[in-house]
PDB file of N, CA and C in Angstrom:
ATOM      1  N   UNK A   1      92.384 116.715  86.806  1.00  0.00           N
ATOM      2  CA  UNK A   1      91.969 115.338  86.728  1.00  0.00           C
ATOM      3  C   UNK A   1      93.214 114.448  86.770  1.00  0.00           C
ATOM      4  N   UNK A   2      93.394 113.140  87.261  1.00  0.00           N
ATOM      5  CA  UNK A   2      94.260 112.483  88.104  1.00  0.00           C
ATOM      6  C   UNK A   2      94.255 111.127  86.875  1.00  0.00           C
ATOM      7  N   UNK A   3      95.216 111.124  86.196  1.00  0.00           N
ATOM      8  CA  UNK A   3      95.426 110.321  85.145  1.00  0.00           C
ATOM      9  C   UNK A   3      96.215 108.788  86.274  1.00  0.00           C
ATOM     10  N   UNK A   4      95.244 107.759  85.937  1.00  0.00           N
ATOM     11  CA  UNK A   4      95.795 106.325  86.812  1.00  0.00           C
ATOM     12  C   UNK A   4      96.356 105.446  85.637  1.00  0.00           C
ATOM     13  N   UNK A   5      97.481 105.561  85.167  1.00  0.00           N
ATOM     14  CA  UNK A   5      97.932 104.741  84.017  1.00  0.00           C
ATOM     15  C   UNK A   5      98.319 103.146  84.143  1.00  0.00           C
ATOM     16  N   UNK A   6      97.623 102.920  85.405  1.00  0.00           N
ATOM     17  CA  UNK A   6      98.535 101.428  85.845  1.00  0.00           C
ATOM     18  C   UNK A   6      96.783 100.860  85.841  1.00  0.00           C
ATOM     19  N   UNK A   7      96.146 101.362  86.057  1.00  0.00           N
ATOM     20  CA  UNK A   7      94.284 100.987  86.550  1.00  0.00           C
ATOM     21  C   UNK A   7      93.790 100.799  85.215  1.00  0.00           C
ATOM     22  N   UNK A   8      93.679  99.098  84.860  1.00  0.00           N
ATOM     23  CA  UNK A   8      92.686  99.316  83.273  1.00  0.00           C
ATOM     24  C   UNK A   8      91.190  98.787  83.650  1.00  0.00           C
ATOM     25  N   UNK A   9      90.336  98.784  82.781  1.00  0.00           N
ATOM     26  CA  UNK A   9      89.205  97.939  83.072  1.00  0.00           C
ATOM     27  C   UNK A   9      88.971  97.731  81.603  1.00  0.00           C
ATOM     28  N   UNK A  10      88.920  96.114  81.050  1.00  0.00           N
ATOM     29  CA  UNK A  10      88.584  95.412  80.152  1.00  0.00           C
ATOM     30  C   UNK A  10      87.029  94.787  80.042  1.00  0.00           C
ATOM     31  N   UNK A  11      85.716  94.467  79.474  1.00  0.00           N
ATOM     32  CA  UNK A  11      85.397  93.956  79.927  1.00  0.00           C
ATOM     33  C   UNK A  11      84.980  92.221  80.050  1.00  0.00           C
ATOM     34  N   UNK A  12      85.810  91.529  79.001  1.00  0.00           N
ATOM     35  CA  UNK A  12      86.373  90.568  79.210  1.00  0.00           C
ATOM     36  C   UNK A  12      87.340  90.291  80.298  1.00  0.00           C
ATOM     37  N   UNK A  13      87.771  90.975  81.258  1.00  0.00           N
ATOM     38  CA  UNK A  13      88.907  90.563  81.922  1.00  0.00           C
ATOM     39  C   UNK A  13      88.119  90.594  83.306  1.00  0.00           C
ATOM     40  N   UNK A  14      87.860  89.719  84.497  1.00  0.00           N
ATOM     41  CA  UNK A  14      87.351  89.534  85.542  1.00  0.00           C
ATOM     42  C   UNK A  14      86.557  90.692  85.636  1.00  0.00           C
ATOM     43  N   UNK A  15      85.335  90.376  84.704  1.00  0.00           N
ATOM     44  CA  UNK A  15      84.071  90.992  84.551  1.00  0.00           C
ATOM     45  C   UNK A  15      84.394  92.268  84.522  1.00  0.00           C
ATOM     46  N   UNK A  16      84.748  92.724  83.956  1.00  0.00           N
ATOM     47  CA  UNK A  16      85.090  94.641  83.555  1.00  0.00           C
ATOM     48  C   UNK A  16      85.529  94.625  85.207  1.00  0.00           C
ATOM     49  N   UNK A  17      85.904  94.514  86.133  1.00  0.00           N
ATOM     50  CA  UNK A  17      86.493  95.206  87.340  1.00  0.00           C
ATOM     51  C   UNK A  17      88.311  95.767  86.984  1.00  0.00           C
ATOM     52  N   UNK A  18      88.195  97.016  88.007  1.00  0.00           N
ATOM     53  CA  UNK A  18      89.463  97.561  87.681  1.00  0.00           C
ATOM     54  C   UNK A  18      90.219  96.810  88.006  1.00  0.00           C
ATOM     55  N   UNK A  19      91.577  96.519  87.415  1.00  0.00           N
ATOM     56  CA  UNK A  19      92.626  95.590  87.172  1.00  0.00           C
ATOM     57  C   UNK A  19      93.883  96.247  87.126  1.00  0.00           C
ATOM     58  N   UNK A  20      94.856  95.762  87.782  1.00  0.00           N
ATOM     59  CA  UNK A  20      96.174  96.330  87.463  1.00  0.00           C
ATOM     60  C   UNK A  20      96.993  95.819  85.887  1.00  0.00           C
ATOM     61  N   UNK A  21      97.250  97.335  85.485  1.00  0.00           N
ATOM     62  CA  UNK A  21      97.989  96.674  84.374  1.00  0.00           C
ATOM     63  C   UNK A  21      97.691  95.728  83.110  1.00  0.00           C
ATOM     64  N   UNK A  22      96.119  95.658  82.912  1.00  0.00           N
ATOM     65  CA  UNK A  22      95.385  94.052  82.250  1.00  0.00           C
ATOM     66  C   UNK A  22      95.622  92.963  82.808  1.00  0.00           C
ATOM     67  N   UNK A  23      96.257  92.924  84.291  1.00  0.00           N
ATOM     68  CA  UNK A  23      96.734  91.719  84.298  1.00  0.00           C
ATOM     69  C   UNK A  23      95.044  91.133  85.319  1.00  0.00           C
ATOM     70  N   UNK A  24      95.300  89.695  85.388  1.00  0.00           N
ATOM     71  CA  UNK A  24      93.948  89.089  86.415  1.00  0.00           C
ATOM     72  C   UNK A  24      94.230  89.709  88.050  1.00  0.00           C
ATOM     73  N   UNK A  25      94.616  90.978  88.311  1.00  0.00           N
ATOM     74  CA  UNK A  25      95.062  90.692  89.555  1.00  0.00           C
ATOM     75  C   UNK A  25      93.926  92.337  89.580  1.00  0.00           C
ATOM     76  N   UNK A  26      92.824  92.459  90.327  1.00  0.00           N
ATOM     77  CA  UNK A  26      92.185  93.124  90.747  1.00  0.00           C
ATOM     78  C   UNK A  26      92.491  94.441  91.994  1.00  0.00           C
ATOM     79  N   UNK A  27      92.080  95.848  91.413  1.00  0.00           N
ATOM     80  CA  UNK A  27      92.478  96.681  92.471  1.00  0.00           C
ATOM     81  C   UNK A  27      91.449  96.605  93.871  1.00  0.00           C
ATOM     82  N   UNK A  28      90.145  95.688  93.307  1.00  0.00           N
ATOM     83  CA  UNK A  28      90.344  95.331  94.729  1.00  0.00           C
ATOM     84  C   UNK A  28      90.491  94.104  96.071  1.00  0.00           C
ATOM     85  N   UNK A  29      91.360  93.541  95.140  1.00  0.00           N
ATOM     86  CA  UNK A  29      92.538  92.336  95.662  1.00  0.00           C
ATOM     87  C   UNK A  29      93.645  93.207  96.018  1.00  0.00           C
ATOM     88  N   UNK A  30      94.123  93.960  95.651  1.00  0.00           N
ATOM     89  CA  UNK A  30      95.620  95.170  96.043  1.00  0.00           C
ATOM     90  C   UNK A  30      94.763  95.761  97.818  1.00  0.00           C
ATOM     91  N   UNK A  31      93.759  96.293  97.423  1.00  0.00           N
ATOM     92  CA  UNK A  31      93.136  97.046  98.317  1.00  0.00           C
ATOM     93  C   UNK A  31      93.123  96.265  99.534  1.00  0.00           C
ATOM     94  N   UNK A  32      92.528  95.423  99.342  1.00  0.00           N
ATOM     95  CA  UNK A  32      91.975  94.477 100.298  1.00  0.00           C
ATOM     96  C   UNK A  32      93.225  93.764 101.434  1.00  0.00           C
ATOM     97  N   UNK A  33      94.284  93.484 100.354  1.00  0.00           N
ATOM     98  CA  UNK A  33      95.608  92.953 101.208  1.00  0.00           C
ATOM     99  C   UNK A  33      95.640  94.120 101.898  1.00  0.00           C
ATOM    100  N   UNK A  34      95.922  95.736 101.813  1.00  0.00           N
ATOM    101  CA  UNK A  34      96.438  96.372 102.322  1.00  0.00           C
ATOM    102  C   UNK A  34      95.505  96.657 103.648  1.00  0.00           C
ATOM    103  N   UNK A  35      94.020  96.671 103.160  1.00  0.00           N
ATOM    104  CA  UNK A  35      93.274  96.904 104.430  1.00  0.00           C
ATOM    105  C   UNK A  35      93.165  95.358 105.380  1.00  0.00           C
ATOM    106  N   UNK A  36      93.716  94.421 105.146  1.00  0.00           N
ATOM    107  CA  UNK A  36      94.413  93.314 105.497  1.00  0.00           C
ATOM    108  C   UNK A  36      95.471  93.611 106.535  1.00  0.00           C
ATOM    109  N   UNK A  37      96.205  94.512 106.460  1.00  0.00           N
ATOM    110  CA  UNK A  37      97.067  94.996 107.350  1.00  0.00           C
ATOM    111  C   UNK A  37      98.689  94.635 106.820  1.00  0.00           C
ATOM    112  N   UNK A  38      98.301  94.138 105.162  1.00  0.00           N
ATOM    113  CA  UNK A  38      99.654  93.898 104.608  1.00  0.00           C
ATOM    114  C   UNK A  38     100.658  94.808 103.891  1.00  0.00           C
ATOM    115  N   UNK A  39     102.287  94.782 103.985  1.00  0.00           N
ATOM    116  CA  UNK A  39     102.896  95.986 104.079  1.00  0.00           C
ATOM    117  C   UNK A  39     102.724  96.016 102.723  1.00  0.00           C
ATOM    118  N   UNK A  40     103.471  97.313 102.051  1.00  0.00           N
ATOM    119  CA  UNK A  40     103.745  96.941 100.505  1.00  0.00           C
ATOM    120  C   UNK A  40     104.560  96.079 100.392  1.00  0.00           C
ATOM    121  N   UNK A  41     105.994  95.895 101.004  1.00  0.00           N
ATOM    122  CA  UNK A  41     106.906  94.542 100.845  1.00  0.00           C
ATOM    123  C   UNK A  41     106.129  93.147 100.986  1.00  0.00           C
ATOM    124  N   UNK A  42     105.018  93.020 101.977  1.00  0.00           N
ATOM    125  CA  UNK A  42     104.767  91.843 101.666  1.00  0.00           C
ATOM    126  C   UNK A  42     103.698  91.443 100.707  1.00  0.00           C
ATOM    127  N   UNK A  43     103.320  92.481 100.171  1.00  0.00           N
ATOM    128  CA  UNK A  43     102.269  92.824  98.975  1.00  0.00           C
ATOM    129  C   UNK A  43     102.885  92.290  97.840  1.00  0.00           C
ATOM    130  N   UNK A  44     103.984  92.587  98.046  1.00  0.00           N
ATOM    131  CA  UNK A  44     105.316  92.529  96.668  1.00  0.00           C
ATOM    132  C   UNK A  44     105.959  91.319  96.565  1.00  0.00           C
ATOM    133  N   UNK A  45     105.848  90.575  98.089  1.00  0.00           N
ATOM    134  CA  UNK A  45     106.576  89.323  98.152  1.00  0.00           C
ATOM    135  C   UNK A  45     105.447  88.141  97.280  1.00  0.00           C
ATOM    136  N   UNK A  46     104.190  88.542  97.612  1.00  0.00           N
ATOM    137  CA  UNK A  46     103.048  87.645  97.162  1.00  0.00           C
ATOM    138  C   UNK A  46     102.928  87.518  96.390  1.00  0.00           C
ATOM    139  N   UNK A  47     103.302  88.680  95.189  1.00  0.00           N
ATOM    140  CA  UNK A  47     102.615  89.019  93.775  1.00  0.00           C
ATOM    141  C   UNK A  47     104.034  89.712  93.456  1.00  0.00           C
ATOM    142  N   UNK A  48     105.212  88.741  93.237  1.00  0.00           N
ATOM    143  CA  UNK A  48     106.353  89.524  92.490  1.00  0.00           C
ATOM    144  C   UNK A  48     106.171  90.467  91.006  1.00  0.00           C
ATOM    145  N   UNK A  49     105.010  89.858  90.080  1.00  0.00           N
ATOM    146  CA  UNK A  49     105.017  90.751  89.192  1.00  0.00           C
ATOM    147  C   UNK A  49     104.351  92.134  89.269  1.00  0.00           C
ATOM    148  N   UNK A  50     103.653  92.234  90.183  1.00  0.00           N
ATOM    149  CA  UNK A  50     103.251  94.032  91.022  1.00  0.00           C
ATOM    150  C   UNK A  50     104.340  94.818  91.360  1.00  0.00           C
ATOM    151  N   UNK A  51     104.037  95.959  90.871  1.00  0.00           N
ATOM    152  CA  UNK A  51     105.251  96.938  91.392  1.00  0.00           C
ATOM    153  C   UNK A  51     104.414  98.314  92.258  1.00  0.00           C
ATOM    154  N   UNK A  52     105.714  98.702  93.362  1.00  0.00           N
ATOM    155  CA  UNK A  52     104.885  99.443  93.572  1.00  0.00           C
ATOM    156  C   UNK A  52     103.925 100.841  93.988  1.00  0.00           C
ATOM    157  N   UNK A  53     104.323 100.699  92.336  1.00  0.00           N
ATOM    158  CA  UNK A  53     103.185 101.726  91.930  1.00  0.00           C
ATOM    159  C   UNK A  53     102.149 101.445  91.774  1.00  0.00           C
ATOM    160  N   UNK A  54     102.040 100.098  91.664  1.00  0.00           N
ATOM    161  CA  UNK A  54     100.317  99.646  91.204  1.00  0.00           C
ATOM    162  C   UNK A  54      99.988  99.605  92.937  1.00  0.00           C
ATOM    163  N   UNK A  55     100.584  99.584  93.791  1.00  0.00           N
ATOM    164  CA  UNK A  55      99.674  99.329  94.990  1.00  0.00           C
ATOM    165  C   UNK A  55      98.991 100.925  95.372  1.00  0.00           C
ATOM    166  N   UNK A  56     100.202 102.114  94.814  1.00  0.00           N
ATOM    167  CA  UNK A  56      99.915 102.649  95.127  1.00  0.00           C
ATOM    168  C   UNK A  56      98.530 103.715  94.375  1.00  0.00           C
ATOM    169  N   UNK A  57      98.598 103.590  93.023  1.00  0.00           N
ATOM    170  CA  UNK A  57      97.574 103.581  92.297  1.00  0.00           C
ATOM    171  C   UNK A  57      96.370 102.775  92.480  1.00  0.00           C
ATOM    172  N   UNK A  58      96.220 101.531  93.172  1.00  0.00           N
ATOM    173  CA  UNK A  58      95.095 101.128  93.405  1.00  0.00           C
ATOM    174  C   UNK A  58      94.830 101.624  94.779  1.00  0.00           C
ATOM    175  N   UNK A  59      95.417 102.247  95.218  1.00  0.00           N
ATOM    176  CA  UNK A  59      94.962 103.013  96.656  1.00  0.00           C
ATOM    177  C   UNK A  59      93.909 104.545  96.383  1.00  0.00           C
ATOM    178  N   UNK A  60      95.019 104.769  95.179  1.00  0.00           N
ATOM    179  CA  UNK A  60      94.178 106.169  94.625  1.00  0.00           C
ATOM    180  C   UNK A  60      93.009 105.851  94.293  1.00  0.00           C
ATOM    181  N   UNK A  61      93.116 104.717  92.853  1.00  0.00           N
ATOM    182  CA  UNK A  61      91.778 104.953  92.335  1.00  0.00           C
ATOM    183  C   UNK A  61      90.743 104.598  93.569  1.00  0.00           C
ATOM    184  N   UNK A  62      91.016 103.893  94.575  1.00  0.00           N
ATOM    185  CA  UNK A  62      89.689 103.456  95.379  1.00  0.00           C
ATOM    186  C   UNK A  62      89.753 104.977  96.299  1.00  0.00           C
ATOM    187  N   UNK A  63      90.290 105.445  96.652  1.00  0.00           N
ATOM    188  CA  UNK A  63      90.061 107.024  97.257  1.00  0.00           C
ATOM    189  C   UNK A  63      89.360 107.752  96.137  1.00  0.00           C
ATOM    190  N   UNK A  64      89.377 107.491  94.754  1.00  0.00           N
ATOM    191  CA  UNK A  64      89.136 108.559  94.013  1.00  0.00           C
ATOM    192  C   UNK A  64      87.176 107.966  94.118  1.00  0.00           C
ATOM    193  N   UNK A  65      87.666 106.838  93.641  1.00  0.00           N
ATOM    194  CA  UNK A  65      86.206 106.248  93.734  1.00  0.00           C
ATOM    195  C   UNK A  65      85.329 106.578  94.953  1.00  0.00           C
ATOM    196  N   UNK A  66      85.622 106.511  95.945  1.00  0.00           N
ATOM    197  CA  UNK A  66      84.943 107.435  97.352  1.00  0.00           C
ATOM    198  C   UNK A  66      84.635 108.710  97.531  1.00  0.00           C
ATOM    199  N   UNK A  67      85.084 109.212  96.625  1.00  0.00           N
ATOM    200  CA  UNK A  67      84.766 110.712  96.529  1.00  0.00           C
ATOM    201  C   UNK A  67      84.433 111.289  95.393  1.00  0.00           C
ATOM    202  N   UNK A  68      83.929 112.606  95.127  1.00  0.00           N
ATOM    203  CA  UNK A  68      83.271 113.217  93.929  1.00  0.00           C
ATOM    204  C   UNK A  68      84.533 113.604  92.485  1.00  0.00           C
ATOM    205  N   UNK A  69      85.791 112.454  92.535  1.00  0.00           N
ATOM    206  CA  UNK A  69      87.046 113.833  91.305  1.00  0.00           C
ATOM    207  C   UNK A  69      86.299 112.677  90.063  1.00  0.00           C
ATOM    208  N   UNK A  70      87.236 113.092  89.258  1.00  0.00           N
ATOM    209  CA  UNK A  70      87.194 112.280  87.570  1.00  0.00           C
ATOM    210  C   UNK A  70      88.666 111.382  87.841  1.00  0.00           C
ATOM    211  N   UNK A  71      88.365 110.930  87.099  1.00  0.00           N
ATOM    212  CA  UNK A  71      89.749 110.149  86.787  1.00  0.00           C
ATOM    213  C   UNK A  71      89.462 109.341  85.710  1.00  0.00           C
ATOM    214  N   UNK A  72      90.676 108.955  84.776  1.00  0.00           N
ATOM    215  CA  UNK A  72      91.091 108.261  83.627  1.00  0.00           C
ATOM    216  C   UNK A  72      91.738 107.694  83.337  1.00  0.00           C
ATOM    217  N   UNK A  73      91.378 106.455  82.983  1.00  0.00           N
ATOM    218  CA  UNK A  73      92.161 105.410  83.424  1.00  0.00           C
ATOM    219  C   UNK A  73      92.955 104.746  82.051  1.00  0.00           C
ATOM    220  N   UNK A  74      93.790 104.203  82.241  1.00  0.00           N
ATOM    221  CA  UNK A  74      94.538 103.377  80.766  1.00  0.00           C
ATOM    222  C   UNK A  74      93.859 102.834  79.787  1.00  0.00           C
ATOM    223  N   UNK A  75      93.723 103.608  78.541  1.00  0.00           N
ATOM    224  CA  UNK A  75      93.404 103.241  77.472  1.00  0.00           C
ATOM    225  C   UNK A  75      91.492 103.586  77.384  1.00  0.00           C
ATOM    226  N   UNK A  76      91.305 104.572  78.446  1.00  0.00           N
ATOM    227  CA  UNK A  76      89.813 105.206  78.025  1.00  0.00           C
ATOM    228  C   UNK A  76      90.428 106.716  77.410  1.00  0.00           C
TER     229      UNK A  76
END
């Protein structure tokens, strides 16, 4: 099982959706730039406080989410 330590979900925080880090910035706002056709540098230029590992963790969890694994996320 594939521990995502950067992926929280609050559900006070933009309606329980997965979130990087607690912060308001949604994995699938990360996702979306990238299927956007945006690089990680300019992912990084947009959102200086993202690092990136969170792009790359929100890549996972939405692969993980598409398919049948477990995963566990920060602070479950």
């Amino acid at each position: 099982m594939e521990t995502l330590d950067r992926i929280t979900r609050t559900p006070g925080v933009m309606g329980g959706k997965a979130c990087i880090r607690g912060m308001r910035v949604t994995v699938g706002m990360v996702v979306g730039q990238v299927a956007a056709g945006r690089s990680f540098d300019q992912i990084l230029d947009d959102f200086p406080y993202l690092q990136r590992e969170d792009i790359v963790q929100s890549l996972s969890y939405a692969a993980l989410r598409a398919s049948d694994h477990e995963y566990v996320l920060a602070g479950e």
